[in-house]
N, C-alpha and C. Protein backbone atom coordinates (compact mmCIF):
# COMPACT_ATOMS: atom_id res chain seq x y z
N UNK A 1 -0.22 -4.81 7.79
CA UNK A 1 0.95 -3.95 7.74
C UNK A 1 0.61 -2.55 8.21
N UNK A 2 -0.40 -1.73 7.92
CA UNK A 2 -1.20 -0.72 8.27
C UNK A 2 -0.84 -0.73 9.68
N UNK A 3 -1.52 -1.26 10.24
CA UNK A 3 -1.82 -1.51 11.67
C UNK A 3 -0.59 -1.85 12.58
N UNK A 4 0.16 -2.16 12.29
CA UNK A 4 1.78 -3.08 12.74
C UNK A 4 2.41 -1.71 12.49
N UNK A 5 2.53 -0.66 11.53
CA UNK A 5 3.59 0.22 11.16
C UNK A 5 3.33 1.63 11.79
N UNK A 6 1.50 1.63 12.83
CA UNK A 6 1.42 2.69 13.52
C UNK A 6 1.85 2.98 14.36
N UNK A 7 1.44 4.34 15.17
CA UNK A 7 1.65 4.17 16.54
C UNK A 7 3.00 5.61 16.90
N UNK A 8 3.09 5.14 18.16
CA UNK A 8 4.38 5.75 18.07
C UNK A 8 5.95 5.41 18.32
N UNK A 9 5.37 4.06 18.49
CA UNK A 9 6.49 2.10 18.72
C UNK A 9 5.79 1.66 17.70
N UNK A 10 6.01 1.47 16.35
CA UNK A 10 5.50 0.78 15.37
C UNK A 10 6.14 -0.85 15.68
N UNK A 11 5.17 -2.04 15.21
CA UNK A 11 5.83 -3.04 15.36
C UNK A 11 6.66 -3.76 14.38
N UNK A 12 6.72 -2.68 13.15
CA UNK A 12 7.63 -3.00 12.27
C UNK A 12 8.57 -2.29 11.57
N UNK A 13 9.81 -2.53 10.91
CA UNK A 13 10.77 -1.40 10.86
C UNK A 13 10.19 -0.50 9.29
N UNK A 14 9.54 -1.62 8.38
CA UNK A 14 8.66 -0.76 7.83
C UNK A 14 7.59 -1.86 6.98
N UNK A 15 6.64 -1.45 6.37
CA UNK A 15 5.45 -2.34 5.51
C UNK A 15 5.24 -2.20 4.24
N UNK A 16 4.47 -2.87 3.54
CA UNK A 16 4.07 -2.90 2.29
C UNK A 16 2.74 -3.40 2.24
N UNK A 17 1.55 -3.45 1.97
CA UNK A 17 0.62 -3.41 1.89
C UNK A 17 0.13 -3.72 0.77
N UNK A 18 -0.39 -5.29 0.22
CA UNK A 18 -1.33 -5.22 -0.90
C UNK A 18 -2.84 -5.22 -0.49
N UNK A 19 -3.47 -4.70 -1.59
CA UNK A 19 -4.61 -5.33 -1.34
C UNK A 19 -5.67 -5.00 0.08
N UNK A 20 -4.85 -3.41 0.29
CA UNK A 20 -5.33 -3.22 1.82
C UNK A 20 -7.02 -2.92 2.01
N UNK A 21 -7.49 -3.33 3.41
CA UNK A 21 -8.85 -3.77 3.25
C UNK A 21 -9.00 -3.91 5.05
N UNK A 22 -10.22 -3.42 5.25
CA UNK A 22 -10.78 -3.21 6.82
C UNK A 22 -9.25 -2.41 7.54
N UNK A 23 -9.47 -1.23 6.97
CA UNK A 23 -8.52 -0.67 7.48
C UNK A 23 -9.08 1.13 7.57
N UNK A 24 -9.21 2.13 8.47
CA UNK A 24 -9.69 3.27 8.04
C UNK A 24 -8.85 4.64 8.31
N UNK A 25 -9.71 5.87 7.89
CA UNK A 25 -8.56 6.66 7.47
C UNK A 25 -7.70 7.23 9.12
N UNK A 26 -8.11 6.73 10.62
CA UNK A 26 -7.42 6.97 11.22
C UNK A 26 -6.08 5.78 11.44
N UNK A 27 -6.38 4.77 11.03
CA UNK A 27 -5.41 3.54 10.82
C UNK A 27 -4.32 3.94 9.99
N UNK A 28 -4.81 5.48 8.64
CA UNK A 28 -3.51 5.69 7.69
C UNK A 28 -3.33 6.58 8.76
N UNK A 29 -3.32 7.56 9.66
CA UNK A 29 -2.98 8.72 10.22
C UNK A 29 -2.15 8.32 10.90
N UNK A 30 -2.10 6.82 11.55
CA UNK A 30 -1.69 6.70 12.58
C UNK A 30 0.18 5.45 12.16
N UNK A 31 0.41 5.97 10.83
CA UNK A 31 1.24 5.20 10.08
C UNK A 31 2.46 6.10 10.89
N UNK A 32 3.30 5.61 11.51
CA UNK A 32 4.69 6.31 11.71
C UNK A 32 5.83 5.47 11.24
N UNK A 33 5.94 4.53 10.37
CA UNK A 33 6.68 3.67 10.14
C UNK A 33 6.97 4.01 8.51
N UNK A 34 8.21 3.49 7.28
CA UNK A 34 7.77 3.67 6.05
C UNK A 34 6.86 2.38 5.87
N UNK A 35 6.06 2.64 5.08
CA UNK A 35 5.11 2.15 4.18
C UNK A 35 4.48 2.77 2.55
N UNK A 36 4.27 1.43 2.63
CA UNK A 36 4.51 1.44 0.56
C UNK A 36 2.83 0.65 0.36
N UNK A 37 1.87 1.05 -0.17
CA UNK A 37 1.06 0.34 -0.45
C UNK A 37 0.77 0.02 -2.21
N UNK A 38 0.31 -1.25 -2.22
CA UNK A 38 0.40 -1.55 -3.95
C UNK A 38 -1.41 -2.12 -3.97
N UNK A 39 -1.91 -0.90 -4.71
CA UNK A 39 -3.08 -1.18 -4.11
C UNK A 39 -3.97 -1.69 -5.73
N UNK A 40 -5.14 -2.24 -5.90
CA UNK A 40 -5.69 -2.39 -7.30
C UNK A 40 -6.25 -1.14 -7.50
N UNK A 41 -6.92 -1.42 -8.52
CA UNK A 41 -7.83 -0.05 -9.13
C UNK A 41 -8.69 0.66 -8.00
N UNK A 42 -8.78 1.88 -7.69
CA UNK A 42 -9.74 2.43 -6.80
C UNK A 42 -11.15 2.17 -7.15
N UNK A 43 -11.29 2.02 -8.84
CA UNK A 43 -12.59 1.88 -9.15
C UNK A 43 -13.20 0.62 -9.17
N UNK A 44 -12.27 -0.59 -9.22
CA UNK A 44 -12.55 -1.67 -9.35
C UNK A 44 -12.36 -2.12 -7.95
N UNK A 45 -11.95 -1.60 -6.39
CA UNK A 45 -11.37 -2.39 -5.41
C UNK A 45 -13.04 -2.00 -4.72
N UNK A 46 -13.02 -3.05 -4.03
CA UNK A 46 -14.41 -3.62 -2.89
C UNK A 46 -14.04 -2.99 -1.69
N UNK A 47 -12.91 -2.96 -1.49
CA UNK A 47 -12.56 -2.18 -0.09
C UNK A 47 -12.04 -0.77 -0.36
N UNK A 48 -11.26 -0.04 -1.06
CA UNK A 48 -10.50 0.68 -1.17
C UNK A 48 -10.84 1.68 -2.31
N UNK A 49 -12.32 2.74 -2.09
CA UNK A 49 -13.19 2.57 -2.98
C UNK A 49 -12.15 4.02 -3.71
N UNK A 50 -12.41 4.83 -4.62
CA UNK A 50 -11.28 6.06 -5.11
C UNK A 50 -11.62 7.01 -3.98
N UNK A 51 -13.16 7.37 -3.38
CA UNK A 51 -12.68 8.41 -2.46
C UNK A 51 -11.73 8.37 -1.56
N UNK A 52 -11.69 6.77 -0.53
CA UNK A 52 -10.77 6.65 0.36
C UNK A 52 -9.48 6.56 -0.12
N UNK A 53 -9.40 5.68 -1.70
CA UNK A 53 -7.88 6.04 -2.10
C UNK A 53 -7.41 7.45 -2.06
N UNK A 54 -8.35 8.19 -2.37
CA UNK A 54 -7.55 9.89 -2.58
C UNK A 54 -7.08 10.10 -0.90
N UNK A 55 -8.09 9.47 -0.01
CA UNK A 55 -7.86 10.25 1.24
C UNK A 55 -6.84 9.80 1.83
N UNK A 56 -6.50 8.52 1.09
CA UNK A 56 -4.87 7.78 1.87
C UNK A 56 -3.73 8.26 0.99
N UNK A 57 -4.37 8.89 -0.48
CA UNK A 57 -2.81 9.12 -0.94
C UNK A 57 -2.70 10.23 -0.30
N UNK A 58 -3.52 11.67 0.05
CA UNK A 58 -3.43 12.45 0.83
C UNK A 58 -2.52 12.41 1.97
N UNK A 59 -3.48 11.98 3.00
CA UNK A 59 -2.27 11.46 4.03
C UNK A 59 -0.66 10.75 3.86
N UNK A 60 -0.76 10.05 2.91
CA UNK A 60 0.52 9.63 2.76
C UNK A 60 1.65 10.76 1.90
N UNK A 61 1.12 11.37 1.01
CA UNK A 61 1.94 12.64 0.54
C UNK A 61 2.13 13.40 1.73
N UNK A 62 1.26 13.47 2.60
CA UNK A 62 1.85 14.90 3.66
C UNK A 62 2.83 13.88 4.57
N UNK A 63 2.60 12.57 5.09
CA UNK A 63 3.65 12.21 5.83
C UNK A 63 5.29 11.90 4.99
N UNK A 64 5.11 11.96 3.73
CA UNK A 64 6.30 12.22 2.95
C UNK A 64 7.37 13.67 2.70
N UNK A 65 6.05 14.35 2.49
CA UNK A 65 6.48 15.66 3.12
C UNK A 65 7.29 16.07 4.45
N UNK A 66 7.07 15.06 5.14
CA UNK A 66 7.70 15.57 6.43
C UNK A 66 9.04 14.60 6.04
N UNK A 67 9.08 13.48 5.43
CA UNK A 67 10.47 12.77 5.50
C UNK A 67 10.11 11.33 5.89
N UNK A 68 8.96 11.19 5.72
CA UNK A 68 8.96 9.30 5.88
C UNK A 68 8.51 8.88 4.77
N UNK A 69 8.74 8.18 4.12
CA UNK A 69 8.48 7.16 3.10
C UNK A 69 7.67 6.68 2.82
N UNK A 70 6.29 7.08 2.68
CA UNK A 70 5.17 6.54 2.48
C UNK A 70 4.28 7.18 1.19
N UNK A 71 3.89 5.67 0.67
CA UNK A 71 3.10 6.29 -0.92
C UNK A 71 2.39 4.94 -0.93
N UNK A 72 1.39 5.36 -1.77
CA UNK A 72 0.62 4.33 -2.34
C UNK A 72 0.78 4.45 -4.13
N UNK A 73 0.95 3.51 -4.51
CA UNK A 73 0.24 3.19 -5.83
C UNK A 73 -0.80 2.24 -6.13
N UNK A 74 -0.84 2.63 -7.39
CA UNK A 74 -2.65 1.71 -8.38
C UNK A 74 -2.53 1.13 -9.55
N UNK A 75 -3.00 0.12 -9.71
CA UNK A 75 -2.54 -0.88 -11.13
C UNK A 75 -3.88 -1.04 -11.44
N UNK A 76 -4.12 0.42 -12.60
CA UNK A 76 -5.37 0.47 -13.31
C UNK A 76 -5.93 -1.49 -13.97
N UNK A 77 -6.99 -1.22 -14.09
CA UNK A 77 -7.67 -2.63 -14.42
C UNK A 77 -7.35 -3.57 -13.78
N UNK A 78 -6.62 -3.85 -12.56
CA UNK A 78 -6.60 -4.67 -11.24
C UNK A 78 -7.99 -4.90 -10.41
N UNK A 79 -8.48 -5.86 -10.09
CA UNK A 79 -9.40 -6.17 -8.93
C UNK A 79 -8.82 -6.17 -8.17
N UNK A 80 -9.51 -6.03 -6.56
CA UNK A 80 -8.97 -6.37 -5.22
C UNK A 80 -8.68 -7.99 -5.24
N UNK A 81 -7.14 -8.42 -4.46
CA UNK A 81 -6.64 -9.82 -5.23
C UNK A 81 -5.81 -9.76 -5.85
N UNK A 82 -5.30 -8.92 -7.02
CA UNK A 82 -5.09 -9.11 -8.52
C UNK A 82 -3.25 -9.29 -7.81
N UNK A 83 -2.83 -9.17 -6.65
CA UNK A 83 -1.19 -9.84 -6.93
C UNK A 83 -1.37 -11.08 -6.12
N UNK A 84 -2.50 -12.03 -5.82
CA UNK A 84 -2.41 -13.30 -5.05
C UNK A 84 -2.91 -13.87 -6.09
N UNK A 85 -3.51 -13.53 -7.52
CA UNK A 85 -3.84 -13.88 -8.57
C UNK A 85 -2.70 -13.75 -9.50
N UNK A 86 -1.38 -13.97 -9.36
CA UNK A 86 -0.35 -13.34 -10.50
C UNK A 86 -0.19 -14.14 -11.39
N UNK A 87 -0.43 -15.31 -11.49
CA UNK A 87 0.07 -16.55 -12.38
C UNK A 87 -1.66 -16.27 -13.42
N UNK A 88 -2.31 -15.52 -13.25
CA UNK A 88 -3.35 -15.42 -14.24
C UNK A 88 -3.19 -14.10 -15.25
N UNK A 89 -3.02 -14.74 -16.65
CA UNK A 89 -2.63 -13.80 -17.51
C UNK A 89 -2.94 -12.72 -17.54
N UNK A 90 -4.18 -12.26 -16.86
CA UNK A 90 -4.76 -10.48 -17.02
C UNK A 90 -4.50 -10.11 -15.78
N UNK A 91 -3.54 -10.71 -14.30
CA UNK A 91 -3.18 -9.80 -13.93
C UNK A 91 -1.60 -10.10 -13.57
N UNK A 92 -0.80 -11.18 -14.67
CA UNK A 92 0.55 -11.73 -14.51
C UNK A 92 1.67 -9.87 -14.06
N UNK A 93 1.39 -8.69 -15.67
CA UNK A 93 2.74 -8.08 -15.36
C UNK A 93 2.25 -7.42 -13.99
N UNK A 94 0.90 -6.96 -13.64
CA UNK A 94 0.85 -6.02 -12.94
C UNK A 94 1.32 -6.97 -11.41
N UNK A 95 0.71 -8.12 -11.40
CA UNK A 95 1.42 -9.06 -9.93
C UNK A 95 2.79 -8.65 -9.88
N UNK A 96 3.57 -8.94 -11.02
CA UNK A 96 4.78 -9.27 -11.06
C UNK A 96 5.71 -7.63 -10.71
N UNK A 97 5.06 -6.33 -11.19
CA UNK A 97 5.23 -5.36 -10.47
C UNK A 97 5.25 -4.68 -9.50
N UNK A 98 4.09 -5.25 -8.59
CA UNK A 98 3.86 -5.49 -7.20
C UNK A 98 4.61 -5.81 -6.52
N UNK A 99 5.01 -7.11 -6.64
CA UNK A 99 6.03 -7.49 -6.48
C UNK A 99 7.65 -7.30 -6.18
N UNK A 100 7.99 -6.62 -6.96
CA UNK A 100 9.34 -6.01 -7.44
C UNK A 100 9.19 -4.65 -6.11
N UNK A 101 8.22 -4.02 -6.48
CA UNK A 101 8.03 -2.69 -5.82
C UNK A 101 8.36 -3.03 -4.29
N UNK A 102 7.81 -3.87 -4.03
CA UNK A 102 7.28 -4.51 -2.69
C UNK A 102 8.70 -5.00 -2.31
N UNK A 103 9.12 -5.36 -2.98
CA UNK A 103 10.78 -6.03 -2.61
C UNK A 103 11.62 -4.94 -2.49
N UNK A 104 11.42 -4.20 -3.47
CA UNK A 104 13.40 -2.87 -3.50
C UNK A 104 12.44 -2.04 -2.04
N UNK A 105 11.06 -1.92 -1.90
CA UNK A 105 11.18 -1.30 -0.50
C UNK A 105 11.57 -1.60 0.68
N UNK A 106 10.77 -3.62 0.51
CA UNK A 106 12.02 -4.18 2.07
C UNK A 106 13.73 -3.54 1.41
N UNK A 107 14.31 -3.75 0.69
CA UNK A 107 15.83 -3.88 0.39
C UNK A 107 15.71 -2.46 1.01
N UNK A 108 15.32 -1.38 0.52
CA UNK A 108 15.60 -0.33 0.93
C UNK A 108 15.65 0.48 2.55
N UNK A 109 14.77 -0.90 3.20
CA UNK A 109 14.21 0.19 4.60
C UNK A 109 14.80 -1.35 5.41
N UNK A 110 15.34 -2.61 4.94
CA UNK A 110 15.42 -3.55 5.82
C UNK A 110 16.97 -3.78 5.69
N UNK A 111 17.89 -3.91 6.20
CA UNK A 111 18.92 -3.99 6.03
C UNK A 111 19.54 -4.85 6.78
């Protein structure tokens, strides 16, 4: 989704992102599309370690600032996985929030 929502012809009208991974901080720079990322714990994710989380919520607050729609959130005590894992009790509500989030943003930006 990262990669699909850059550019300056994004190839999508907008993204959502779990679980994002092999992706770097010119890949967030280069976001011109809305995007929503639902990401696990910074401390617990293998890819998405807290420095780079700070450096993508960064970037994504200033491209909000200007008027596009882009944020990330974090579902403390999540592993990287934890919403393709939802049917497992320690990470059922936070999947199931993911989820939801991930949906009212298509509703909101897909019409």
């Amino acid at each position: 989704a990262v990669l699909l929502a850059g550019g300056k012809t994004p190839a999508v009208d907008a993204g959502v992102v779990y679980h994002g991974s092999l992706i770097s901080r010119a890949d967030v720079e280069a976001i011109s599309a809305p995007v929503n990322f639902q990401q696990s714990d910074p401390k617990l994710d293998t890819q998405i370690n807290p420095e780079f989380y700070n450096e993508i919520k960064t970037i994504l607050d200033a491209k909000a600032k200007k008027g596009l729609d882009a944020s990330i959130t974090n579902y403390p005590n999540m592993k990287h996985g934890y919403a393709l894992r939802g049917a497992e009790a320690e990470n059922s509500a936070s999947a199931t929030a993911a989820f939801k989030a991930g949906a009212a943003f298509f509703k909101k930006h897909l019409q």
